[in-house]
Protein backbone atom coordinates (compact mmCIF):
# COMPACT_ATOMS: atom_id res chain seq x y z
CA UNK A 1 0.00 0.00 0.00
CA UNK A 2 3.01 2.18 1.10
CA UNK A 3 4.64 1.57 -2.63
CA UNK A 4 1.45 2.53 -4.33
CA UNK A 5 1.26 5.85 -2.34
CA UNK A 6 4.50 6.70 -3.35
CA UNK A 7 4.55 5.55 -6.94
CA UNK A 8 1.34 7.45 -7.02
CA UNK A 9 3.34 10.59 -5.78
CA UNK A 10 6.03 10.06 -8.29
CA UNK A 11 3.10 9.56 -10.91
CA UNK A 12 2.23 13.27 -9.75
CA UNK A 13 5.40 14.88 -9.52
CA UNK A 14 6.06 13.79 -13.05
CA UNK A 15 2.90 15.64 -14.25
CA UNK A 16 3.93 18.72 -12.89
CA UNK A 17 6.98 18.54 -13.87
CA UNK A 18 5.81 17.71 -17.51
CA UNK A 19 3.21 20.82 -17.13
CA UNK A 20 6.01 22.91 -15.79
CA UNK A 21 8.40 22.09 -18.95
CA UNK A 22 5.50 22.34 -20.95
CA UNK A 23 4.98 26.24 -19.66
CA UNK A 24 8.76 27.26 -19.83
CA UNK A 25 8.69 25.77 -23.57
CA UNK A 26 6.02 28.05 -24.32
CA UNK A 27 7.40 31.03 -22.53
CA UNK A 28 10.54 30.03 -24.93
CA UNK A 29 8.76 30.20 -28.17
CA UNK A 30 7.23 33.31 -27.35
CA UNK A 31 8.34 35.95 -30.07
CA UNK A 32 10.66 38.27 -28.74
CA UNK A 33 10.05 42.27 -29.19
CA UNK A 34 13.11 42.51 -31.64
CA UNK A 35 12.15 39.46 -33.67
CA UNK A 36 8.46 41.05 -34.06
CA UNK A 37 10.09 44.57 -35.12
CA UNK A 38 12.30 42.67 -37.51
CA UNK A 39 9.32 40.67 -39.50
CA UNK A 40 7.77 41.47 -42.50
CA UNK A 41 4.92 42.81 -40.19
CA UNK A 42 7.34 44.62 -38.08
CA UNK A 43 8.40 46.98 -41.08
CA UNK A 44 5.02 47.24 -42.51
CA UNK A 45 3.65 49.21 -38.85
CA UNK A 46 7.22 50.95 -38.48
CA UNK A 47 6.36 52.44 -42.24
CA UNK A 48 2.81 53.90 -40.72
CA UNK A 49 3.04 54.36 -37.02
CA UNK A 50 5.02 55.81 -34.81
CA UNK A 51 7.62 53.69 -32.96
CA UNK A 52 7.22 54.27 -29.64
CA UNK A 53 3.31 53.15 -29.98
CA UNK A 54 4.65 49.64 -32.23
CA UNK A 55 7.17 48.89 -28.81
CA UNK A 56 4.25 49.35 -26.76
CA UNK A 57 1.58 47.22 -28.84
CA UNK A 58 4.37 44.50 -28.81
CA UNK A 59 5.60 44.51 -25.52
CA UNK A 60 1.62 44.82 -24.64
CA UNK A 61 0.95 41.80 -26.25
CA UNK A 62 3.79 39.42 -25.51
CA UNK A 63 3.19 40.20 -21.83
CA UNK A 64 -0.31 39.50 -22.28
CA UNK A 65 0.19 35.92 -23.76
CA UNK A 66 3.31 35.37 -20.86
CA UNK A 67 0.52 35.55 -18.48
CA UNK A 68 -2.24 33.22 -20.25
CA UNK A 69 0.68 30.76 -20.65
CA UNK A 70 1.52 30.85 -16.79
CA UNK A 71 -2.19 30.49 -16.17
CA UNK A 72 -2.00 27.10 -18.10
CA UNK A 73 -3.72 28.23 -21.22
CA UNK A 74 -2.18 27.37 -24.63
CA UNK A 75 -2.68 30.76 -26.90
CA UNK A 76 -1.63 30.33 -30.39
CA UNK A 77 1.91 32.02 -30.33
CA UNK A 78 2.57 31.46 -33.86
CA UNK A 79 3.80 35.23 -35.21
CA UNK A 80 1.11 35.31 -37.76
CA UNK A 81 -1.28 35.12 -34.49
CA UNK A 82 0.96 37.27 -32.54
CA UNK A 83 0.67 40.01 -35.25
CA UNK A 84 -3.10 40.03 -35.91
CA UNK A 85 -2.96 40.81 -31.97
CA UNK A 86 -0.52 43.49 -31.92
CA UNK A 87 -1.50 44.94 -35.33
CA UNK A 88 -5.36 45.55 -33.30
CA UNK A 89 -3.30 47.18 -30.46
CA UNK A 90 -0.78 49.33 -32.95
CA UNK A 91 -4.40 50.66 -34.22
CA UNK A 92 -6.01 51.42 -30.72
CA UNK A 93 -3.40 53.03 -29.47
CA UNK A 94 -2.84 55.22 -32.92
CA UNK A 95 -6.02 56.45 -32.95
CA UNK A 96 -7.85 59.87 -32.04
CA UNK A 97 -9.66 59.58 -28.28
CA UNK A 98 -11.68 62.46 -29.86
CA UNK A 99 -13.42 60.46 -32.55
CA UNK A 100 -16.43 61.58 -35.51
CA UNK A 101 -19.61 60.02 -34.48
CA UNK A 102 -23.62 59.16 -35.34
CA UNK A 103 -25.62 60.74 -33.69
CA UNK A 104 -28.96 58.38 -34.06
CA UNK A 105 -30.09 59.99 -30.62
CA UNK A 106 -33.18 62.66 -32.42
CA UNK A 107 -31.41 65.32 -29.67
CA UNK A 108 -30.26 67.86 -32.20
CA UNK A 109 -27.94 69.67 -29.82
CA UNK A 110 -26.55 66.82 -28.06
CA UNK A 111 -23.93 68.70 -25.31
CA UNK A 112 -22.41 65.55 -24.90
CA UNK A 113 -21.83 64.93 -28.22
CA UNK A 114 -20.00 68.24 -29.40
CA UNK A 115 -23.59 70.52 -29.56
CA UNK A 116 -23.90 72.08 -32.94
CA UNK A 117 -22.31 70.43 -36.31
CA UNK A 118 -20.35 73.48 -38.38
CA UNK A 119 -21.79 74.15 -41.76
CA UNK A 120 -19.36 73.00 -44.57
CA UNK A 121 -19.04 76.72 -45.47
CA UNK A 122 -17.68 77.30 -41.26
CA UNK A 123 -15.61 74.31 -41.77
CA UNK A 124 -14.19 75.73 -45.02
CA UNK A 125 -13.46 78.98 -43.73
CA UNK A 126 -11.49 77.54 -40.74
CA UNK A 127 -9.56 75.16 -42.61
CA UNK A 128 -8.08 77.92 -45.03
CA UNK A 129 -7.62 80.18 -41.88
CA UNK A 130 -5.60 77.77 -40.02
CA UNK A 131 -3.53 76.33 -42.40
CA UNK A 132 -2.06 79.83 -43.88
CA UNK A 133 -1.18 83.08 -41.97
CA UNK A 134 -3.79 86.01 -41.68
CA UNK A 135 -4.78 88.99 -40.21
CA UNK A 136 -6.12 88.15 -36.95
CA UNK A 137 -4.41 91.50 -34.96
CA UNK A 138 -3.29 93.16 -38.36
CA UNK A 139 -5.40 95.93 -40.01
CA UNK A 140 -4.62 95.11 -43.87
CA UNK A 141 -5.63 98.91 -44.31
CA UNK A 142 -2.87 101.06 -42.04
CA UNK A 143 -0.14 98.30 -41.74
CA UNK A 144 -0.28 98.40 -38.35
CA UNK A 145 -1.74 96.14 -35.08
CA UNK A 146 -5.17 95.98 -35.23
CA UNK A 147 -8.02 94.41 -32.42
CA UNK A 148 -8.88 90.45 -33.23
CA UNK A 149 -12.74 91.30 -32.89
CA UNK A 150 -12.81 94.00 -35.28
CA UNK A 151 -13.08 91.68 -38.01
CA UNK A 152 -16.42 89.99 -36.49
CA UNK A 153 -17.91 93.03 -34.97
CA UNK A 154 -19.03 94.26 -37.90
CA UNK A 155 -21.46 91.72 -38.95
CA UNK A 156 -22.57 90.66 -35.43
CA UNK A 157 -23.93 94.48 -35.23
CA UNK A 158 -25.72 94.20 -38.72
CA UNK A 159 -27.26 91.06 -37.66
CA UNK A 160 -28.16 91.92 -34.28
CA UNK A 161 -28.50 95.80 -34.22
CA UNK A 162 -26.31 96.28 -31.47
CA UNK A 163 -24.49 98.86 -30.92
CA UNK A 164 -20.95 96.78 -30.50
CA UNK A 165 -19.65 93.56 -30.28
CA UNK A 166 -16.96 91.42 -28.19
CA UNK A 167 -16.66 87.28 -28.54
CA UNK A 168 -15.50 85.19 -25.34
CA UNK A 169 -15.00 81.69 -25.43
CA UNK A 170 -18.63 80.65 -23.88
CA UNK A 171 -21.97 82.12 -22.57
CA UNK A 172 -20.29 81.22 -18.72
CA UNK A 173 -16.91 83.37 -19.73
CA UNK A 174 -19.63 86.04 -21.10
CA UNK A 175 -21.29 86.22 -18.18
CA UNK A 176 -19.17 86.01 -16.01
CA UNK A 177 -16.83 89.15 -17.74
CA UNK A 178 -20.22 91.51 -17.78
CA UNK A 179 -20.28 90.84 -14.11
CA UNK A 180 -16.86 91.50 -13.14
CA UNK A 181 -16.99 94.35 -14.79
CA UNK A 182 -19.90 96.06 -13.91
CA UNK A 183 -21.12 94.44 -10.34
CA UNK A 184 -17.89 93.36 -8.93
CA UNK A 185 -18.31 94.17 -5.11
CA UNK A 186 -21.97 95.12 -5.60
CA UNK A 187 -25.38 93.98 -5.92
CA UNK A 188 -26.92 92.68 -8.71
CA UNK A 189 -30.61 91.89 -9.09
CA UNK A 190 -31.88 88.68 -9.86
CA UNK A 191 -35.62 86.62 -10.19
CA UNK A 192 -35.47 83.36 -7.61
CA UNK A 193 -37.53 81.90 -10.66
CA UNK A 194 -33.92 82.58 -13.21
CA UNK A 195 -31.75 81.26 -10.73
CA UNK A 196 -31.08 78.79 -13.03
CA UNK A 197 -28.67 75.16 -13.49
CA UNK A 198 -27.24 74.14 -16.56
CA UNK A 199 -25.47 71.21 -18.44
CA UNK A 200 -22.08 70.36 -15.87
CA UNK A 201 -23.70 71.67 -12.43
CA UNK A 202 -22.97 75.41 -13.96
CA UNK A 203 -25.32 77.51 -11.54
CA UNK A 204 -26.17 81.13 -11.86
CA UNK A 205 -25.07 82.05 -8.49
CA UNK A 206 -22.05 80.39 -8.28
CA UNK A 207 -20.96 82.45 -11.36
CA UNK A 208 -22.05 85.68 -9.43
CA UNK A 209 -20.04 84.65 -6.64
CA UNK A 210 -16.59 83.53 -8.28
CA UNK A 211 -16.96 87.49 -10.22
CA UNK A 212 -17.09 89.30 -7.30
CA UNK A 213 -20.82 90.11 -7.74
CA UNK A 214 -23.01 89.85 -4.60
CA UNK A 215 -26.73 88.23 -5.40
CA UNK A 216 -29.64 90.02 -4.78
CA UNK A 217 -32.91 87.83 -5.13
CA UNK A 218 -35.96 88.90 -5.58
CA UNK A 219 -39.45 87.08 -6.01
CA UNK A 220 -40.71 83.21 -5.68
CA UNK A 221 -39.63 80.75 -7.83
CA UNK A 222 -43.07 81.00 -9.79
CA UNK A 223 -44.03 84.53 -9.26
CA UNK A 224 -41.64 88.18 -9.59
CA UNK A 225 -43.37 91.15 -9.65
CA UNK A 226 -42.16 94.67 -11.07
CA UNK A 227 -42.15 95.77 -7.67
CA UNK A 228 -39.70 93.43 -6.53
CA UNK A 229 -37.15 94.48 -8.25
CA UNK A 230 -38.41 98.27 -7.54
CA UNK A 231 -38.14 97.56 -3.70
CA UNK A 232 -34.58 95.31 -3.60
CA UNK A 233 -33.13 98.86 -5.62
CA UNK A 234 -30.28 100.27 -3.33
CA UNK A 235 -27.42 103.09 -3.33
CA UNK A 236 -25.19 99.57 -4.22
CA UNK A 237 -27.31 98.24 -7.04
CA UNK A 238 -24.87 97.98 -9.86
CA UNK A 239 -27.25 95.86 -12.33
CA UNK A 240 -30.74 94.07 -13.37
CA UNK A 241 -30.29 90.98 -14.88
CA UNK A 242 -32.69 88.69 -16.37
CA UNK A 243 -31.81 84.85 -17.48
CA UNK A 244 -33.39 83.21 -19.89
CA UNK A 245 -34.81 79.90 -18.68
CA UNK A 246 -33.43 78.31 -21.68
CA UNK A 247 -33.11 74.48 -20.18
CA UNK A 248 -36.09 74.53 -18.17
CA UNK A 249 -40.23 76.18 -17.87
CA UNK A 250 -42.14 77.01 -14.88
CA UNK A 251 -45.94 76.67 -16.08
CA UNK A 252 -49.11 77.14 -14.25
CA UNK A 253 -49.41 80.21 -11.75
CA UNK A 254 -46.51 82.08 -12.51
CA UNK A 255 -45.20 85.76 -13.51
CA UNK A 256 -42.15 87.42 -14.37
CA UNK A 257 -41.17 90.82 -15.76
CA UNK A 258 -40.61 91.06 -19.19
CA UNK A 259 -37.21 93.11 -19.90
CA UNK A 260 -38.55 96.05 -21.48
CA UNK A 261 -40.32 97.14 -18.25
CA UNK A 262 -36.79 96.02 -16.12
CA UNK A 263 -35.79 98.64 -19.12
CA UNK A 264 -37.90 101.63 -18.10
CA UNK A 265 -36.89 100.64 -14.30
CA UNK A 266 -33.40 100.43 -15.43
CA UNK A 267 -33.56 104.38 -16.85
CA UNK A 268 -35.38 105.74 -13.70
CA UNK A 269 -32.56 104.70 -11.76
CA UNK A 270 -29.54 104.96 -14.19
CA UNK A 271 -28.78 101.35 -13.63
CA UNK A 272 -27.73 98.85 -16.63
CA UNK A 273 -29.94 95.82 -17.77
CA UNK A 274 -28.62 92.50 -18.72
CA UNK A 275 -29.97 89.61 -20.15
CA UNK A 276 -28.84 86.68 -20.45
CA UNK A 277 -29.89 84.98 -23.52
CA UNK A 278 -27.90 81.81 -23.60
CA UNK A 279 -29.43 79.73 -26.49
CA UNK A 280 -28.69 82.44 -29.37
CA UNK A 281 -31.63 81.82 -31.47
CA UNK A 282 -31.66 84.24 -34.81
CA UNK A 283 -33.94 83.12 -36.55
CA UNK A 284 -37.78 82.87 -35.65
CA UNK A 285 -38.73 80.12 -35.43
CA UNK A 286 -42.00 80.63 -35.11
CA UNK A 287 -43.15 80.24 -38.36
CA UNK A 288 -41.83 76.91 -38.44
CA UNK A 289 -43.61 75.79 -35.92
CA UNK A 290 -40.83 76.03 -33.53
CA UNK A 291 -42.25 78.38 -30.59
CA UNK A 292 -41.14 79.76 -27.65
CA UNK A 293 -37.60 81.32 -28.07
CA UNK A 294 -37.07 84.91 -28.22
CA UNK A 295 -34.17 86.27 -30.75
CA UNK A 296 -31.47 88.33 -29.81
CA UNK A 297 -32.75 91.17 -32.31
CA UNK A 298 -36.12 90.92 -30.48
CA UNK A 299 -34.25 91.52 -26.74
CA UNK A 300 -31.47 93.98 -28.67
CA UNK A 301 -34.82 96.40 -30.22
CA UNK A 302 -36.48 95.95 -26.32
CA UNK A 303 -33.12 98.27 -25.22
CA UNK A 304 -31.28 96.41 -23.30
CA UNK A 305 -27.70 97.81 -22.73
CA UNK A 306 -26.14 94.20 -22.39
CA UNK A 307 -27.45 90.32 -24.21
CA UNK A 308 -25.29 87.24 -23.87
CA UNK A 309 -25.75 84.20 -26.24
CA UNK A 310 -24.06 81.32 -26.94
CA UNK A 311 -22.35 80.15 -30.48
CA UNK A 312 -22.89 76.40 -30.44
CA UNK A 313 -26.57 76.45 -29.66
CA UNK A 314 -29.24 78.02 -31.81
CA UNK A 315 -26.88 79.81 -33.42
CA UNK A 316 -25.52 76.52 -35.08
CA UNK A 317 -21.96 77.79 -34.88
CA UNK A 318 -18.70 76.98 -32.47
CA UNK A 319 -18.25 77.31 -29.22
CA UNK A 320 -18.37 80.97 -27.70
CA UNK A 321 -20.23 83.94 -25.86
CA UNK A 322 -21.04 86.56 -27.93
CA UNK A 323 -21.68 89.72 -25.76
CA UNK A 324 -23.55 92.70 -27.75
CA UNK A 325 -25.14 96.25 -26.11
CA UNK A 326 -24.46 99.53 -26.23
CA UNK A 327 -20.96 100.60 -27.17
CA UNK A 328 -20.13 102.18 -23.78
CA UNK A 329 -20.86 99.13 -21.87
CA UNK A 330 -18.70 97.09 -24.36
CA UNK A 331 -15.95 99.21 -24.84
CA UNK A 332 -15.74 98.70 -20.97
CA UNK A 333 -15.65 94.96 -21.24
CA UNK A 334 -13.37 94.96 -23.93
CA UNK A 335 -10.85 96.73 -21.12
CA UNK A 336 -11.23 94.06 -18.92
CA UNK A 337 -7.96 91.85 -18.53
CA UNK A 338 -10.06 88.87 -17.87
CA UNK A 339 -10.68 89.37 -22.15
CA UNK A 340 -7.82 87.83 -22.79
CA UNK A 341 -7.79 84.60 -20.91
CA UNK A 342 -11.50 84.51 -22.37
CA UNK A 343 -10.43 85.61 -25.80
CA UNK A 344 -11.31 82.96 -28.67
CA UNK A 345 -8.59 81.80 -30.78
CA UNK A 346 -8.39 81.97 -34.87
CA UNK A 347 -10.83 78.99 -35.50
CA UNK A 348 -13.15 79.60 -33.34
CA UNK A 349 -13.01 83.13 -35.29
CA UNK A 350 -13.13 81.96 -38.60
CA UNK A 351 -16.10 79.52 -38.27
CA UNK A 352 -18.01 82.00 -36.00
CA UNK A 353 -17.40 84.65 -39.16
CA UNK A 354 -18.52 82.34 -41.28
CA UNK A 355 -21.49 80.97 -39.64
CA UNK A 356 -22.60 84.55 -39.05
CA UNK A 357 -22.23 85.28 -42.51
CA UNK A 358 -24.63 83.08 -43.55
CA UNK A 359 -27.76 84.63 -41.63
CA UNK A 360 -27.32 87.50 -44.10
CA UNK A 361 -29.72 84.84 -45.79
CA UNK A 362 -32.46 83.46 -44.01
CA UNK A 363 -33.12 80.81 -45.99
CA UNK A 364 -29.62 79.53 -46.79
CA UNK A 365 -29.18 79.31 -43.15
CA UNK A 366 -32.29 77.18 -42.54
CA UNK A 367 -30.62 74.98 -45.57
CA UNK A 368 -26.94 74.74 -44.96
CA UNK A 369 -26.48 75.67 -41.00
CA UNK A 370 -26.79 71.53 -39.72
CA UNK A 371 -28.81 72.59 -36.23
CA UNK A 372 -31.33 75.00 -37.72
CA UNK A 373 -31.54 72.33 -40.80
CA UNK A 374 -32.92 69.52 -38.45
CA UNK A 375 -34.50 71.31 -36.27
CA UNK A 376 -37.19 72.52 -39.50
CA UNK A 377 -37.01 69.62 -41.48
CA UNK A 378 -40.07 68.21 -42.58
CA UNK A 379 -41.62 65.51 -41.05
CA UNK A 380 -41.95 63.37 -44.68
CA UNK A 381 -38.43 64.31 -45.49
CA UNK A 382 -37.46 62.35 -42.14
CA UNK A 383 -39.82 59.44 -42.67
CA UNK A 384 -37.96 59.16 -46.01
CA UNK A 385 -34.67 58.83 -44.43
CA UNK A 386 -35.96 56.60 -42.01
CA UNK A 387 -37.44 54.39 -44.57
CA UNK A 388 -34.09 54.32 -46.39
CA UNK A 389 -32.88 52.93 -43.24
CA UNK A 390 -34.63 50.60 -43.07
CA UNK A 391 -34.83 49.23 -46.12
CA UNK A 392 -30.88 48.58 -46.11
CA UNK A 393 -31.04 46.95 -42.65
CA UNK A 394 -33.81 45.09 -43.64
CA UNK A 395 -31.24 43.30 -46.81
CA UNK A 396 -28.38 43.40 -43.55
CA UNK A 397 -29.44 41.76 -41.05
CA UNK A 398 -32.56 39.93 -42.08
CA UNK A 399 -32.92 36.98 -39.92
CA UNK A 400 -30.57 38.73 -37.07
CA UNK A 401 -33.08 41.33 -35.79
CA UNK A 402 -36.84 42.80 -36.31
CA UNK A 403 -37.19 46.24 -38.01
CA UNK A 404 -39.71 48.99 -38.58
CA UNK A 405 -39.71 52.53 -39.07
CA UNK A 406 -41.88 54.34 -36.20
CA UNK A 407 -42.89 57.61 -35.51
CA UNK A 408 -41.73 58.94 -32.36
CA UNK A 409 -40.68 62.32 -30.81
CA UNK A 410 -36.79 64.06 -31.08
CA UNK A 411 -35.66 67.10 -28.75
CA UNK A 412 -33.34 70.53 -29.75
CA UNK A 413 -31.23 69.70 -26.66
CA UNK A 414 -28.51 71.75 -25.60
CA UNK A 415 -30.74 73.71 -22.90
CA UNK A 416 -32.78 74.77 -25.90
CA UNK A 417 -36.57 74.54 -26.05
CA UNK A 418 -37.30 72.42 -23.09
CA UNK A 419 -40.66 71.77 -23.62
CA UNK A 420 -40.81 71.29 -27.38
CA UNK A 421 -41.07 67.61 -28.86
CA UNK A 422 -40.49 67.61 -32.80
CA UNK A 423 -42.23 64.70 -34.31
CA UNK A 424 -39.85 62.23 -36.30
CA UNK A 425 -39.24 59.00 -37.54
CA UNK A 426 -37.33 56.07 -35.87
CA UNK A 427 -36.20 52.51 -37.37
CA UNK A 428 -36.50 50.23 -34.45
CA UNK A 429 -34.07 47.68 -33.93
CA UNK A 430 -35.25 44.08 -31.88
CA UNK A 431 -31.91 42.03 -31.93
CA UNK A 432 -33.15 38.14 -31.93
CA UNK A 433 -30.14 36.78 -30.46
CA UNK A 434 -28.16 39.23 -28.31
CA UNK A 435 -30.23 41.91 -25.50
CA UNK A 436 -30.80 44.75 -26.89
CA UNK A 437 -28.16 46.68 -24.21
CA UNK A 438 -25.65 44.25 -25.80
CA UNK A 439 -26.26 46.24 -29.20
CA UNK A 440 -26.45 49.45 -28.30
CA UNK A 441 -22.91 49.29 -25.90
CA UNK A 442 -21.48 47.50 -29.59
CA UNK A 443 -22.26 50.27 -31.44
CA UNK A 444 -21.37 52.71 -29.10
CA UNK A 445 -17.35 50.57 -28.85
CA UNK A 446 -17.66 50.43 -32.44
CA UNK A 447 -14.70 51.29 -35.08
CA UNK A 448 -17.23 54.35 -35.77
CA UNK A 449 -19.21 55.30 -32.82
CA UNK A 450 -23.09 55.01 -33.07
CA UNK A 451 -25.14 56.64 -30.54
CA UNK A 452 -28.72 55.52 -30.25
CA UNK A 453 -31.72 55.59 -27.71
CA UNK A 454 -33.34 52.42 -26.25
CA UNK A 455 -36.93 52.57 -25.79
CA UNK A 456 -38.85 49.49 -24.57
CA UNK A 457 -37.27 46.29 -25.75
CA UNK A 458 -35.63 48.33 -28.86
CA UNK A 459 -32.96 50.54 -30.38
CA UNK A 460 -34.79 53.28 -32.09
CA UNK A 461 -32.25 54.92 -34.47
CA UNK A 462 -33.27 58.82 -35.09
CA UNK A 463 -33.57 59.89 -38.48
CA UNK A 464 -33.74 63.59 -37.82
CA UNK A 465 -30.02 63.60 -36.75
CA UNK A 466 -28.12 61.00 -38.82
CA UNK A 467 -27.27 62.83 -41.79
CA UNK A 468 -27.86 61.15 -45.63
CA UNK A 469 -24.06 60.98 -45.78
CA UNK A 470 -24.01 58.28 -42.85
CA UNK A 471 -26.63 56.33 -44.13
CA UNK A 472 -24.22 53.33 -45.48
CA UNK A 473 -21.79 53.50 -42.12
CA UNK A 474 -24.71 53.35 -39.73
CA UNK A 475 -26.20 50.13 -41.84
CA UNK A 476 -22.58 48.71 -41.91
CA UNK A 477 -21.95 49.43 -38.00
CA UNK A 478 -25.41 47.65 -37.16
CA UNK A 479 -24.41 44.68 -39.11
CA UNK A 480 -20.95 44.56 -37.63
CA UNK A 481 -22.04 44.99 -34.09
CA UNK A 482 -25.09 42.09 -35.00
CA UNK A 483 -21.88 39.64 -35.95
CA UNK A 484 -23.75 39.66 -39.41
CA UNK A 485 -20.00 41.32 -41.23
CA UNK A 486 -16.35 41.92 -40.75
CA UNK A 487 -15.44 45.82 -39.81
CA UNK A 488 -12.84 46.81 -42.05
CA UNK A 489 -11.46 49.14 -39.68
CA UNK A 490 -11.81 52.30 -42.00
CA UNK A 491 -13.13 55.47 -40.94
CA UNK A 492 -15.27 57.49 -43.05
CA UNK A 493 -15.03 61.15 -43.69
CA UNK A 494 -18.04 61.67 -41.96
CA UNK A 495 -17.31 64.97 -39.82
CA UNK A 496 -16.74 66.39 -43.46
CA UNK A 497 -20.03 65.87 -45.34
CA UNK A 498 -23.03 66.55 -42.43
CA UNK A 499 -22.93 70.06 -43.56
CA UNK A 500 -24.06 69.15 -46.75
CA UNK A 501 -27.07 66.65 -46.81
């Protein structure tokens, strides 16, 4: 019995030891990093990448199979395997982290997915202006220094009627400047009902705080009265302001003073108005069917000294606050040194010019700005799109998923019109043999981003916000991510051609 034990024991031993050989052969074979730089694939990713990010894909991967080998697993460590693994992580870590996307969501201005698209004229315009010298502080006509904002003032002021102009590089920087420079140390007066919270936990007060400003609020959150404000005036009042409840409404009992009476207030006393615009809507949108939003010419022709409006919302350009009022009040901002750490560069210049530019025709602007475009589309001209859709997944994927175009609601998002739904068309996606979660977090990982909604037990794709151009890379990304075809690994030029559907 003893000799059994211990021939089983040796039996044992010998296993191990076999195993153990077994492991430190395969450790042996394992490519090293200068043998995978000196293949035929080596040279090929040394010819396109950098090779700093080739020594990290290989040493990446080799250490990776090391330590499925000393787990006991067998990986194929063959170099033709061992390149098809590095070759994925030469590409991962070559590409952009910010990365084009669909945007199948129906939220127009999607803050979390870059807010406005630039028209292709914006996108133009930048391009040339960043790529060659020009006169951002030169004044072609005397030779000499000239101010960056002088060549957008102009047509801000014909668009607008303002007085003057200045550009920061957001509606928080704009506000934030107009108080510092007119209310720092003193009061400035303020509805509870416009104390308001946007995108990023961005609060009204908190702005007033960090420029010196002390807040002075007047009213209920449903109800200010003209009297309010008449009765909070002091001998340290420095200014009215008014906020636009651009992200949120207050329906029901309420009141609030409109800002041509906080105008008439604002005279009596010799104290400047502000408002606070934020979504920088130009257009009205009223007559198509888009109610609700006041334009900045509207608040301009009411008199009030300063307006504040964003670039990327409404507007459908870049990123920025656009400040416009009455010259004095400008030309005082403009003194500020907080302008410069605010001040917008050359792009954001260029496409801003650009995008302003194009207002000087209303209906161009409706056509070729990307926001305003989807935002007034027609409902057929959706349901067409959406049908298109569909008919290509349908040929995809048939036998993979369940598909029909539906009509459902989309949003302007951004902070814009809270409370207006646009009808649209959806193509709803029912995966048969993966959840539907499991689809929408593949085409969100996918070589091209695709951003969708899940509603029920579905993935409704938007219509209103994937543009024609995208059509074929959002059918190809839904096959992919159904296991239904191979993703090439290309990326389309699809930040290029929105502008233009």
């Amino acid at each position: 019995m003893a000799r059994l034990q211990v021939l089983n024991l040796d039996r044992d031993a010998s296993v191990v030891l076999q195993k153990h050989m077994t492991i430190q052969q395969q450790l042996a074979q394992l490519p090293s990093v200068d043998e995978c730089l000196k293949s035929s694939y080596g040279k090929k990713w040394l010819a396109s990448y950098a090779r700093k990010t080739v020594l990290r894909a290989i040493r990446e991967v080799i250490d990776s199979k090391r330590k499925e080998i000393l787990n006991g697993a067998a990986p194929d460590i063959s170099i033709d395997a061992i390149s098809r693994c590095i070759e994925t992580a030469v590409k991962k870590h070559s590409a952009y982290k910010l990365r084009p996307l669909i945007n199948a969501t129906g939220v127009v201005i999607h803050t979390n997915l870059g807010r406005s698209i630039l028209s292709a004229v914006a996108i133009e315009h930048m391009m040339v202006t960043a790529g060659s010298y020009s006169n951002l502080e030169y004044d072609l006509s005397t030779g000499k220094r000239g101010r960056r904002y002088s060549n957008i003032r102009d047509i801000i002021k014909e668009l607008t009627g303002a007085e003057d102009a200045v550009v920061v590089n957001n509606n928080a920087a704009a506000v934030l400047i107009c108080l510092d420079t007119f209310a720092k140390g003193r009061e400035v007066i303020v509805s509870r009902g416009e104390l308001v919270e946007i995108g990023g936990s961005f609060r009204i007060p908190e702005v007033m705080k960090a420029s010196g400003a002390i807040l002075r609020e007047v009213g209920t959150t449903n109800k200010t009265h003209f009297a309010d404000y008449e009765n909070a005036l002091c001998g340290n009042t420095a200014l009215l302001l008014k906020v636009h409840q651009s992200n949120y409404r207050v329906i029901g009992f309420t009141e609030e003073v409109p800002v041509e009476k906080l105008m008439k207030l604002g005279r009596e006393y010799g104290i400047p108005v502000m408002d606070d615009l934020g979504s920088g809507c130009m257009i009205d949108l009223k007559k198509y069917g888009v109610p609700g939003e006041p334009t900045v010419q509207e608040v301009v022709r009411t008199g009030a000294d300063v307006v504040t409006f964003s670039g990327d919302k409404l507007l459908g350009g870049p990123q920025a606050g656009i400040i416009v009022g009455k010259e004095k009040l400008i030309q005082k901002i403009q003194k500020n040194p907080l302008l410069r750490a605010m001040r917008i560069d050359k792009m954001t210049l260029a496409s801003l010019e650009a995008t302003f530019m194009q207002y000087l025709d209303e209906e161009k602007a409706l056509r070729e700005i990307p926001a305003l475009r989807m935002m007034t589309e027609p409902v057929e001209i959706i349901r067409k799109r959406a049908k298109k859709i569909y008919a290509l997944l349908k040929k995809d994927i048939s036998g993979a998923a369940q598909t029909e175009v539906v009509p459902d609601q989309s949003q302007a998002g951004g902070g814009s019109l809270p409370e207006i739904n646009f009808p649209t068309f959806a193509v709803s996606v029912k995966p048969d043999n993966i959840s539907v979660n499991e689809l929408e977090k593949r085409l969100r990982l996918g070589d091209i981003p695709v951003i969708a909604r899940i509603k029920g037990n579905a993935l409704l794709i938007d219509a209103r916000t994937v543009q024609d151009g995208e059509v074929k890379d959002l059918v190809r990304c839904v096959s992919t991510a159904l296991g239904l075809s191979r993703d090439d690994g290309t990326i389309s030029n699809i930040k290029i051609i929105n502008a233009k559907n």
